[in-house]
PDB file of N, CA and C in Angstrom:
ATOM      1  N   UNK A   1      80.941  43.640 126.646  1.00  0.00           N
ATOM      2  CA  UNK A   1      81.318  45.023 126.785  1.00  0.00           C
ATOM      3  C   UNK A   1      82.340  45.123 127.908  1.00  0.00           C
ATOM      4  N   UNK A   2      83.272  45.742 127.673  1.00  0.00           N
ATOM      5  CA  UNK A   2      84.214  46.092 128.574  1.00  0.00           C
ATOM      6  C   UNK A   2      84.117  46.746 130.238  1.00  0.00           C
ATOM      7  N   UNK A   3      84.534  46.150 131.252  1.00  0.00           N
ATOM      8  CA  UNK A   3      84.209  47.083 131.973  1.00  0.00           C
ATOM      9  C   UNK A   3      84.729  48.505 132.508  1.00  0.00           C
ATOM     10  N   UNK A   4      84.095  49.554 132.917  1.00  0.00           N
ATOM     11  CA  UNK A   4      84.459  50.232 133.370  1.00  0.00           C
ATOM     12  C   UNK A   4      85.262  50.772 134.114  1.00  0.00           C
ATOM     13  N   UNK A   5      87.060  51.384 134.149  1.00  0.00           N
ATOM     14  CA  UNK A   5      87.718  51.148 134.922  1.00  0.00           C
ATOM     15  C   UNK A   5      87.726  52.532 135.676  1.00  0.00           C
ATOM     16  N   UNK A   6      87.406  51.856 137.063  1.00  0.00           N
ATOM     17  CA  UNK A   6      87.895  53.245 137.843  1.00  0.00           C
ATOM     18  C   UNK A   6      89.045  53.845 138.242  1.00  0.00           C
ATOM     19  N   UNK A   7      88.996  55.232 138.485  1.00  0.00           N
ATOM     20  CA  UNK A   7      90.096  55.798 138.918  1.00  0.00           C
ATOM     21  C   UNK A   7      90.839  54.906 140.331  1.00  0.00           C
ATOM     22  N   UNK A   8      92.050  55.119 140.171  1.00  0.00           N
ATOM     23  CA  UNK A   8      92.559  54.581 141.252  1.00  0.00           C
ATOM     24  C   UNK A   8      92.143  55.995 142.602  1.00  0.00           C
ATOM     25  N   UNK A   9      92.119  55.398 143.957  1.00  0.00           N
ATOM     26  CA  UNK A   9      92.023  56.547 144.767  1.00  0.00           C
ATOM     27  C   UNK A   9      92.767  56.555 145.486  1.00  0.00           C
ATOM     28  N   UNK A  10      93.010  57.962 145.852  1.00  0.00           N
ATOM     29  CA  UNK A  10      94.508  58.501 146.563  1.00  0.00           C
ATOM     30  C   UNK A  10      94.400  57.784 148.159  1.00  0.00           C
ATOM     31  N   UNK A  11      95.428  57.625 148.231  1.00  0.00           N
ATOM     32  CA  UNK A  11      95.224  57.249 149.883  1.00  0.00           C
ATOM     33  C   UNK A  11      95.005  58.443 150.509  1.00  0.00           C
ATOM     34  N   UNK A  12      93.799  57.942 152.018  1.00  0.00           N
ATOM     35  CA  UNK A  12      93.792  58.919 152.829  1.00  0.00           C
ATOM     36  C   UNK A  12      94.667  59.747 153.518  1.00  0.00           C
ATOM     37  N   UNK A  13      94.707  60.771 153.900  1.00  0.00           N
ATOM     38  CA  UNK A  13      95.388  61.887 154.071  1.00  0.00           C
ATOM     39  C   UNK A  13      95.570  61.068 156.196  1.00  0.00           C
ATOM     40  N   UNK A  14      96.707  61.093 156.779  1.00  0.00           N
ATOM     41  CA  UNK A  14      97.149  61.070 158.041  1.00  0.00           C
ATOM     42  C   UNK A  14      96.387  61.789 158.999  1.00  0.00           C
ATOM     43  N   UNK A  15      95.965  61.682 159.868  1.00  0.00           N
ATOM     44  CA  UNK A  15      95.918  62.796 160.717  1.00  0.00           C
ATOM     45  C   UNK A  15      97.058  63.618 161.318  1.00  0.00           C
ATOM     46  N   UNK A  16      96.437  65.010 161.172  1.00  0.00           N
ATOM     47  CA  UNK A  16      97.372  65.560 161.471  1.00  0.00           C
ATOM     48  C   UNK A  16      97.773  65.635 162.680  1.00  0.00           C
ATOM     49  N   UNK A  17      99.092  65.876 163.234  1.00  0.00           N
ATOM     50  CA  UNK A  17     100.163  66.003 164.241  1.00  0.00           C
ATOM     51  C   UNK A  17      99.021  66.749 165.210  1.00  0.00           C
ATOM     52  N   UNK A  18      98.850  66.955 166.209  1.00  0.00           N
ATOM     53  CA  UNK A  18      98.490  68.013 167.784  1.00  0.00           C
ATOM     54  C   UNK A  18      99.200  69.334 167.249  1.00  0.00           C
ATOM     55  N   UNK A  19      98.707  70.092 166.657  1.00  0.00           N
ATOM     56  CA  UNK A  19      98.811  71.621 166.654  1.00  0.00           C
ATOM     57  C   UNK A  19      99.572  72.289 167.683  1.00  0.00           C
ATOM     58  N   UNK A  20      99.139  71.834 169.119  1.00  0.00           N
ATOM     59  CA  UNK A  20      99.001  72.791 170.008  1.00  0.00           C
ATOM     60  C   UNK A  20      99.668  71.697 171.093  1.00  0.00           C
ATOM     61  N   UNK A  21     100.330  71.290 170.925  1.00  0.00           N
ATOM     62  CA  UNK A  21     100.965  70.186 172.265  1.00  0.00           C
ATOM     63  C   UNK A  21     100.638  70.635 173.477  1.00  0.00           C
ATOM     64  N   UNK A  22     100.346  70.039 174.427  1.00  0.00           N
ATOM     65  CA  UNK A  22     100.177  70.302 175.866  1.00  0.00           C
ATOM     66  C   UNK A  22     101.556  71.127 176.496  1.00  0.00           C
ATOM     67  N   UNK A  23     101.073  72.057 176.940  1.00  0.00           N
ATOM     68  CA  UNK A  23     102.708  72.952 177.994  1.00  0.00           C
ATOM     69  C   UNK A  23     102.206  72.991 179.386  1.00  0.00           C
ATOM     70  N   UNK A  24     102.998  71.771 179.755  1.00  0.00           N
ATOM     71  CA  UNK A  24     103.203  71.827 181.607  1.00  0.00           C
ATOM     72  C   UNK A  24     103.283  72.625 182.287  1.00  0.00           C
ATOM     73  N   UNK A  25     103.439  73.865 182.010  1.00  0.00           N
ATOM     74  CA  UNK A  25     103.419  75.313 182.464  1.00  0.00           C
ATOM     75  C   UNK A  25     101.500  75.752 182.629  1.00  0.00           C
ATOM     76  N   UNK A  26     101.606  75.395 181.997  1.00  0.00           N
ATOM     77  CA  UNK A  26      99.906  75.512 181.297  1.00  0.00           C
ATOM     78  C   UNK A  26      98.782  75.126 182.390  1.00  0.00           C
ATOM     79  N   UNK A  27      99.392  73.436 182.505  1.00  0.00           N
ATOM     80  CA  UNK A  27      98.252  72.580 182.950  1.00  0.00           C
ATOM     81  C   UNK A  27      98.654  73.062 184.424  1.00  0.00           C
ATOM     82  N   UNK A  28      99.710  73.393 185.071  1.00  0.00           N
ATOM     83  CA  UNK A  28      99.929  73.814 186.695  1.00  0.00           C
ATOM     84  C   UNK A  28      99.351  74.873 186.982  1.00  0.00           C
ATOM     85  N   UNK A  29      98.698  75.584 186.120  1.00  0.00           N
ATOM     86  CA  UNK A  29      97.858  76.827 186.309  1.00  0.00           C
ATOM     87  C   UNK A  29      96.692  76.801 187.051  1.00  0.00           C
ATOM     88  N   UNK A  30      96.264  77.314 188.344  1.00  0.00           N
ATOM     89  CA  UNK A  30      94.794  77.188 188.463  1.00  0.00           C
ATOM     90  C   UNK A  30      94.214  78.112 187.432  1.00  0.00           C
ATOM     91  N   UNK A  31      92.788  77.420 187.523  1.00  0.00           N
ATOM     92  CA  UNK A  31      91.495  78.404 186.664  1.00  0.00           C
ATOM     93  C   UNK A  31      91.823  79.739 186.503  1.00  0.00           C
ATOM     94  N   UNK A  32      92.180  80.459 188.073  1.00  0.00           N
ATOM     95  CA  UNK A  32      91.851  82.009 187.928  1.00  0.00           C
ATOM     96  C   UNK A  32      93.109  82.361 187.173  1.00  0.00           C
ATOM     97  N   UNK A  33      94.428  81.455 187.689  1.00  0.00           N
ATOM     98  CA  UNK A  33      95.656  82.100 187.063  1.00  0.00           C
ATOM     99  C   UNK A  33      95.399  82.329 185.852  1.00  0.00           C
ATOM    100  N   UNK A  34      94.980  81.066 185.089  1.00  0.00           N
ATOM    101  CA  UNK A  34      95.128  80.854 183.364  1.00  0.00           C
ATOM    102  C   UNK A  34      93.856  82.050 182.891  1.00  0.00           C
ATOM    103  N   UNK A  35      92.354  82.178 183.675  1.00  0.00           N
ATOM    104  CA  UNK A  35      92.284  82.974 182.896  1.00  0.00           C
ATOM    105  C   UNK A  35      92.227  84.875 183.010  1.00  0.00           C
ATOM    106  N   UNK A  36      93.185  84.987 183.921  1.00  0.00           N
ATOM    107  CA  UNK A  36      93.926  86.057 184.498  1.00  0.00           C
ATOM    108  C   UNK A  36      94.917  86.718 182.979  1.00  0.00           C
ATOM    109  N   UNK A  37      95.935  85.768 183.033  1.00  0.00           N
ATOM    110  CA  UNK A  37      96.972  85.545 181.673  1.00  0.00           C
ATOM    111  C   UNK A  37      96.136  85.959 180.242  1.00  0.00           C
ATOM    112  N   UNK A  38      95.290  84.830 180.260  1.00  0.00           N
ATOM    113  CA  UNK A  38      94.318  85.184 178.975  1.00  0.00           C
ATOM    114  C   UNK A  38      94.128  86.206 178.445  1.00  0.00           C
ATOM    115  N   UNK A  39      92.926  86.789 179.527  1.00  0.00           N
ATOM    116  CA  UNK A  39      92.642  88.218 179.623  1.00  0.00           C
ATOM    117  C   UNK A  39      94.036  89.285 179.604  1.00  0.00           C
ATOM    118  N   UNK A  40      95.017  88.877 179.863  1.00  0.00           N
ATOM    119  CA  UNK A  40      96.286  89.851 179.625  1.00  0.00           C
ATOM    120  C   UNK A  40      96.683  89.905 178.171  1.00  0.00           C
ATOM    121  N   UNK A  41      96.842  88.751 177.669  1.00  0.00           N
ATOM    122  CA  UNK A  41      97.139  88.350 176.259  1.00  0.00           C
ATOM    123  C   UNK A  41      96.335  88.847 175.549  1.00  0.00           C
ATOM    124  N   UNK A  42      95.292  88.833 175.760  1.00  0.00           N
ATOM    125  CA  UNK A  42      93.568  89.170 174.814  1.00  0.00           C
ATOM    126  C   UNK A  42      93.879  90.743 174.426  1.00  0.00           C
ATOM    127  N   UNK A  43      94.533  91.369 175.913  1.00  0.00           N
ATOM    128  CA  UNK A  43      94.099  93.000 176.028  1.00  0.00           C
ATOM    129  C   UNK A  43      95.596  93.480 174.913  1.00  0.00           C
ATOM    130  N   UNK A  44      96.893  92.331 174.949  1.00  0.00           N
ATOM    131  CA  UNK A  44      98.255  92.544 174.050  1.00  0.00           C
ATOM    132  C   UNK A  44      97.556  92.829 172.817  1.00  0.00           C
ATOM    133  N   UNK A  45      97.126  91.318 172.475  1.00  0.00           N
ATOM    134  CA  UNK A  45      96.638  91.508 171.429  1.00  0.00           C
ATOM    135  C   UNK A  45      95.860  92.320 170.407  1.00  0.00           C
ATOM    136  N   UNK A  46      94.554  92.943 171.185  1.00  0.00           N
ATOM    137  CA  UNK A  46      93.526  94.103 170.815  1.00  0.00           C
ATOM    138  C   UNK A  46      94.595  95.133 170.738  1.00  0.00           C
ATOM    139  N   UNK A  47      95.250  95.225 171.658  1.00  0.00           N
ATOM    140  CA  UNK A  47      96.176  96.674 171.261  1.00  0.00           C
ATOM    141  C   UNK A  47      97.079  96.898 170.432  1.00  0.00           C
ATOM    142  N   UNK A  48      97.337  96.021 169.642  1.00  0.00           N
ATOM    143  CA  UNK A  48      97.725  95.714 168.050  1.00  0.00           C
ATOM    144  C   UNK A  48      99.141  96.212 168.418  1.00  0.00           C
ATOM    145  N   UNK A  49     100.337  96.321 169.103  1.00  0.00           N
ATOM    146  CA  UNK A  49     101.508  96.964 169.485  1.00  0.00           C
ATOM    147  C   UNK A  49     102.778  95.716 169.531  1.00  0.00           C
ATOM    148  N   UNK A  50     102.280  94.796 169.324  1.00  0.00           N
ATOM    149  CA  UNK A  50     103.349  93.361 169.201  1.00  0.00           C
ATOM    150  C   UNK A  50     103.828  93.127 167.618  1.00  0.00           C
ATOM    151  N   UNK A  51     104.786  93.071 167.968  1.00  0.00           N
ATOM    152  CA  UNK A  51     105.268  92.285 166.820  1.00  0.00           C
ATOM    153  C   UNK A  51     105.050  91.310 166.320  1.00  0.00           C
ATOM    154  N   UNK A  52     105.184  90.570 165.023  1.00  0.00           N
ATOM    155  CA  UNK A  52     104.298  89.664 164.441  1.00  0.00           C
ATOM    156  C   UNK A  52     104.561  88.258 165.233  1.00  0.00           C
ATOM    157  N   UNK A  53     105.741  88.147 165.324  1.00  0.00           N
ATOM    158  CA  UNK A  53     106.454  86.611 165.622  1.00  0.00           C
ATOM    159  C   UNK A  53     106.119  86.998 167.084  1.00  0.00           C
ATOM    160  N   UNK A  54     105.718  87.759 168.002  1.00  0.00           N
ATOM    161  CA  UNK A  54     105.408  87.978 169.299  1.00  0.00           C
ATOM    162  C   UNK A  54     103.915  87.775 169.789  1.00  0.00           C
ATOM    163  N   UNK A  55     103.139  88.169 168.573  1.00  0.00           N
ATOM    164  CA  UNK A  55     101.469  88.309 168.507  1.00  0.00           C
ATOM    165  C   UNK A  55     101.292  86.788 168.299  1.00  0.00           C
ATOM    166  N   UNK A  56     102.122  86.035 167.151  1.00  0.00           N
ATOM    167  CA  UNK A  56     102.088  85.007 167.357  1.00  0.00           C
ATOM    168  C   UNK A  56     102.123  83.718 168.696  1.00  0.00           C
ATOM    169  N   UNK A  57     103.245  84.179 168.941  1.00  0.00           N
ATOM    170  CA  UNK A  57     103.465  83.466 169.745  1.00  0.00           C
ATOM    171  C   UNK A  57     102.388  83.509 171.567  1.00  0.00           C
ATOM    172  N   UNK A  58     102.339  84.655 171.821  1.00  0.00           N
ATOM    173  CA  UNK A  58     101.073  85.295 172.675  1.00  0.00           C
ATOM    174  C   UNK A  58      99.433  84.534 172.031  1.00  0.00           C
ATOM    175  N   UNK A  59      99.802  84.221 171.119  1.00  0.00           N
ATOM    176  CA  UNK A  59      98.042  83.388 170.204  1.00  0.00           C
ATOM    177  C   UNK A  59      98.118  82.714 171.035  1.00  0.00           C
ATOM    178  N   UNK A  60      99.436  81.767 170.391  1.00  0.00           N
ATOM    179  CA  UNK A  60      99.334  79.809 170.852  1.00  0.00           C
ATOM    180  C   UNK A  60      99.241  80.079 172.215  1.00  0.00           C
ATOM    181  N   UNK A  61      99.941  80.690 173.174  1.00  0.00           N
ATOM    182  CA  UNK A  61     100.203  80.583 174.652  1.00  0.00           C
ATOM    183  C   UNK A  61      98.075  80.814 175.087  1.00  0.00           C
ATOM    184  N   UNK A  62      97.929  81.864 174.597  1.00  0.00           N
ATOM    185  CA  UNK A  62      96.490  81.999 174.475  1.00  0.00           C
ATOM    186  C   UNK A  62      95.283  80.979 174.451  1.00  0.00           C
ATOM    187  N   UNK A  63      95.587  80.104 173.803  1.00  0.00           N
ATOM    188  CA  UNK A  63      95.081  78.719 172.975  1.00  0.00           C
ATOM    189  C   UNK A  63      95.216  77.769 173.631  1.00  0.00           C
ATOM    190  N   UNK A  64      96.287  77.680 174.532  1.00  0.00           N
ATOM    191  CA  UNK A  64      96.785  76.648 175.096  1.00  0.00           C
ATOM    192  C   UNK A  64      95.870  76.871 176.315  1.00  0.00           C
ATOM    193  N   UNK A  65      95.531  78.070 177.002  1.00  0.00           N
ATOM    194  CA  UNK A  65      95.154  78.705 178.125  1.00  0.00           C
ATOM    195  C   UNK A  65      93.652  78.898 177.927  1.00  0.00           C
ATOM    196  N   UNK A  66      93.280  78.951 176.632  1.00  0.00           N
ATOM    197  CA  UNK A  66      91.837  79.016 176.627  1.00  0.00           C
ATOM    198  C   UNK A  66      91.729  77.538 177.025  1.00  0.00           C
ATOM    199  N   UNK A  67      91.843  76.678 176.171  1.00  0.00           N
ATOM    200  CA  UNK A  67      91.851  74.958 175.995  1.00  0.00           C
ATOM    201  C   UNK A  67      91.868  74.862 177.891  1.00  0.00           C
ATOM    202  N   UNK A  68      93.136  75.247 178.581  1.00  0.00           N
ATOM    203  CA  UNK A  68      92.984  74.339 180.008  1.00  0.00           C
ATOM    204  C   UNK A  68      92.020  75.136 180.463  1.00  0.00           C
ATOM    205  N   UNK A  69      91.552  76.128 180.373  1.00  0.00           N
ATOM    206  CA  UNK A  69      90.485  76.887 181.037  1.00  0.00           C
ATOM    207  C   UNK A  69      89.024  76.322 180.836  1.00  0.00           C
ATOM    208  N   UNK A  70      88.805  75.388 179.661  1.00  0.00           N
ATOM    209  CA  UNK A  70      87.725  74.853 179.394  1.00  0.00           C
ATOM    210  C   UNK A  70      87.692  73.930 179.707  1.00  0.00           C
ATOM    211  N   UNK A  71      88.868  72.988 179.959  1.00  0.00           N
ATOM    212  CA  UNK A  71      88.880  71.896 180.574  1.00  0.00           C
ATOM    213  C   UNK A  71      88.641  71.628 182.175  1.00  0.00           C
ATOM    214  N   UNK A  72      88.931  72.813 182.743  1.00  0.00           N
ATOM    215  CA  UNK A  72      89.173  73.015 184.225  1.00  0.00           C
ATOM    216  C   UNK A  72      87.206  73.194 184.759  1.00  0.00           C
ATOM    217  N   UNK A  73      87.017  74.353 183.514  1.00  0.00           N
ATOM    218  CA  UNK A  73      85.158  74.475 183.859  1.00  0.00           C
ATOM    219  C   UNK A  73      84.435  72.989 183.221  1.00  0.00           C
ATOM    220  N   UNK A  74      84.683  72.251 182.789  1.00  0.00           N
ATOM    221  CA  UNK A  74      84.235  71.502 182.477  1.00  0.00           C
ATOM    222  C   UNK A  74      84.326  70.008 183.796  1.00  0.00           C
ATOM    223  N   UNK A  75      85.257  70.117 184.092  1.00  0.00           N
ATOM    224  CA  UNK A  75      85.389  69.348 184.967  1.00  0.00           C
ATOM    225  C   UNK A  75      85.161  69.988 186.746  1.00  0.00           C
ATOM    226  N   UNK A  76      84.713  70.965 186.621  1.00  0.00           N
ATOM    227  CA  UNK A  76      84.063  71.653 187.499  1.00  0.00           C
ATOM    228  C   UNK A  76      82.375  71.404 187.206  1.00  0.00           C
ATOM    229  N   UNK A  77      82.046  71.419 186.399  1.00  0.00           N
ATOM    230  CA  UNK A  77      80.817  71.409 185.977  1.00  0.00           C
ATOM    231  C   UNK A  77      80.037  69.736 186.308  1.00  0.00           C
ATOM    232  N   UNK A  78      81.080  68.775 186.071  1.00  0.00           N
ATOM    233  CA  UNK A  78      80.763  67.170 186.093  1.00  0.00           C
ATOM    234  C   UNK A  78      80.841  67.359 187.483  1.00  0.00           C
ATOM    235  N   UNK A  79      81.573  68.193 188.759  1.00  0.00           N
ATOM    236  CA  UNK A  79      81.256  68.191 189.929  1.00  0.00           C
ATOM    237  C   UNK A  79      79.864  68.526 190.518  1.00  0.00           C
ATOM    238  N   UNK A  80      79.683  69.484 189.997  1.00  0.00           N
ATOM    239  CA  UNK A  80      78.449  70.276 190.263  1.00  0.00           C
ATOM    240  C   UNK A  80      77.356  69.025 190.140  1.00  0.00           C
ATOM    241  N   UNK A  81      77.099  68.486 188.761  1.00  0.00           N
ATOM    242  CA  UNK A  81      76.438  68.297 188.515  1.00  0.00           C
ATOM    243  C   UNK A  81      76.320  66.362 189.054  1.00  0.00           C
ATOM    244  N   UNK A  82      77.131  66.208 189.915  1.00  0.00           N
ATOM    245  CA  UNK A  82      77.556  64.646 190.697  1.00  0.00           C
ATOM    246  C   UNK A  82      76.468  64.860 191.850  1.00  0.00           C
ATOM    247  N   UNK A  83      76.171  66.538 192.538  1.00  0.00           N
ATOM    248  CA  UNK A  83      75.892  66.620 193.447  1.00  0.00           C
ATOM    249  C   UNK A  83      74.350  66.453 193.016  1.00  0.00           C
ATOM    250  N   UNK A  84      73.948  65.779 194.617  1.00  0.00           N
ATOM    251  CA  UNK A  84      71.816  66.006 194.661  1.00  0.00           C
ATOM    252  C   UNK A  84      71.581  65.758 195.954  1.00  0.00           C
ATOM    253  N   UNK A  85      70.401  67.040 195.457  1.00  0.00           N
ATOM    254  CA  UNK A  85      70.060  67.250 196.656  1.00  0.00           C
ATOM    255  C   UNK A  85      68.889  65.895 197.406  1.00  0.00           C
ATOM    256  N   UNK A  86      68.320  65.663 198.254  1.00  0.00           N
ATOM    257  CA  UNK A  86      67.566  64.309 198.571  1.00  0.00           C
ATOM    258  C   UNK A  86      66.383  64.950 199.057  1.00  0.00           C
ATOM    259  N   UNK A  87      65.156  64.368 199.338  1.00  0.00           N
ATOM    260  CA  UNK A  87      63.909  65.059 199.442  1.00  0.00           C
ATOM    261  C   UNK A  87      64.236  65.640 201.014  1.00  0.00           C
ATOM    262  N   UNK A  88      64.932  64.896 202.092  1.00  0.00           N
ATOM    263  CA  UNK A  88      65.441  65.357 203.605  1.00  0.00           C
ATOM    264  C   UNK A  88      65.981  66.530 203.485  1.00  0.00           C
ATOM    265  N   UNK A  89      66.167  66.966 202.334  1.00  0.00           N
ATOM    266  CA  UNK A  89      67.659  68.079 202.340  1.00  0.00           C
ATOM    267  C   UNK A  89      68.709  67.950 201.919  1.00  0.00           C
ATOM    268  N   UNK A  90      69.096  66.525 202.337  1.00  0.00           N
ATOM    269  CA  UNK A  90      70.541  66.485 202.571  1.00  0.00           C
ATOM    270  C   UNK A  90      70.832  66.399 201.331  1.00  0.00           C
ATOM    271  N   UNK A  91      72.603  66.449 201.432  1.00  0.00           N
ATOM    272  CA  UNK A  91      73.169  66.897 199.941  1.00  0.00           C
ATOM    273  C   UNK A  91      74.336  65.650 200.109  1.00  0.00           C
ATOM    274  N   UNK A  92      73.814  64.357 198.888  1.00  0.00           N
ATOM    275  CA  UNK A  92      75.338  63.463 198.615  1.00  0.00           C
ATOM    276  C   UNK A  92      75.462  63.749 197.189  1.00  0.00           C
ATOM    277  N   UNK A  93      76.702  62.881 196.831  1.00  0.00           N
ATOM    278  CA  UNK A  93      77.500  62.802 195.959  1.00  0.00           C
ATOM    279  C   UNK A  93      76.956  61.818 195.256  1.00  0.00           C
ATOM    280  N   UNK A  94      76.428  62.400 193.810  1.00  0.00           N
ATOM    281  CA  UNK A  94      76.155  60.797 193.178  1.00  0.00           C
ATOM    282  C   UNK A  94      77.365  59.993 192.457  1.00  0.00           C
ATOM    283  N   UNK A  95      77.541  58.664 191.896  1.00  0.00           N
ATOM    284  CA  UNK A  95      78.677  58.309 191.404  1.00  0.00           C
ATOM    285  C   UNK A  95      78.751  59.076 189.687  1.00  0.00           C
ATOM    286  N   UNK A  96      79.916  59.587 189.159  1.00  0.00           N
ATOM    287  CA  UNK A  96      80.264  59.744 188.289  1.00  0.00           C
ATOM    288  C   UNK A  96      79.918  58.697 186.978  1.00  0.00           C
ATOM    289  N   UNK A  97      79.368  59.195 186.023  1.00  0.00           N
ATOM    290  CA  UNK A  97      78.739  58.419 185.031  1.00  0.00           C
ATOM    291  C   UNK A  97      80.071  57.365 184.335  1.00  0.00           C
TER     292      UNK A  97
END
């Protein structure tokens, strides 16, 4: 009996390109700046008064600013959490995992 021929299969699909490239403008931001901006963009946005290619563009800048803002608490957070306290009181630094 003949065997069964299978379909050929498509090659996998690439990953796609970074959406959202990193903007050096971005990453020089402290915490409060970026999410100062945010919250400005957020309030553009809700107020529905931008133009499309403007609302757009206010997203990505948005996106970019949420992203370093999570990165910034996050790596605030691996600080926090380096610290201990010792049964004396005292407070060192443990080493980073």
């Amino acid at each position: 009996m003949p065997a069964a021929r299978q379909k050929p299969t498509a090659p996998a699909d690439p990953a796609p390109a970074d959406p959202m490239p990193a903007d050096p403008a971005v990453a020089a931001l402290s915490f409060e700046d970026a999410l100062a901006e945010l919250e400005k963009i957020v309030r553009g946005l809700e107020g529905g008064q931008q133009k499309l290619e403007d609302a757009i563009g206010a997203y990505e800048r948005g996106a970019r600013l949420r992203a370093h803002c999570e990165a910034k608490l996050a790596e605030a957070e691996a600080r926090v959490q380096a610290i201990v306290a010792a049964a004396d009181g005292s407070v060192a630094l443990r080493p980073a995992d």
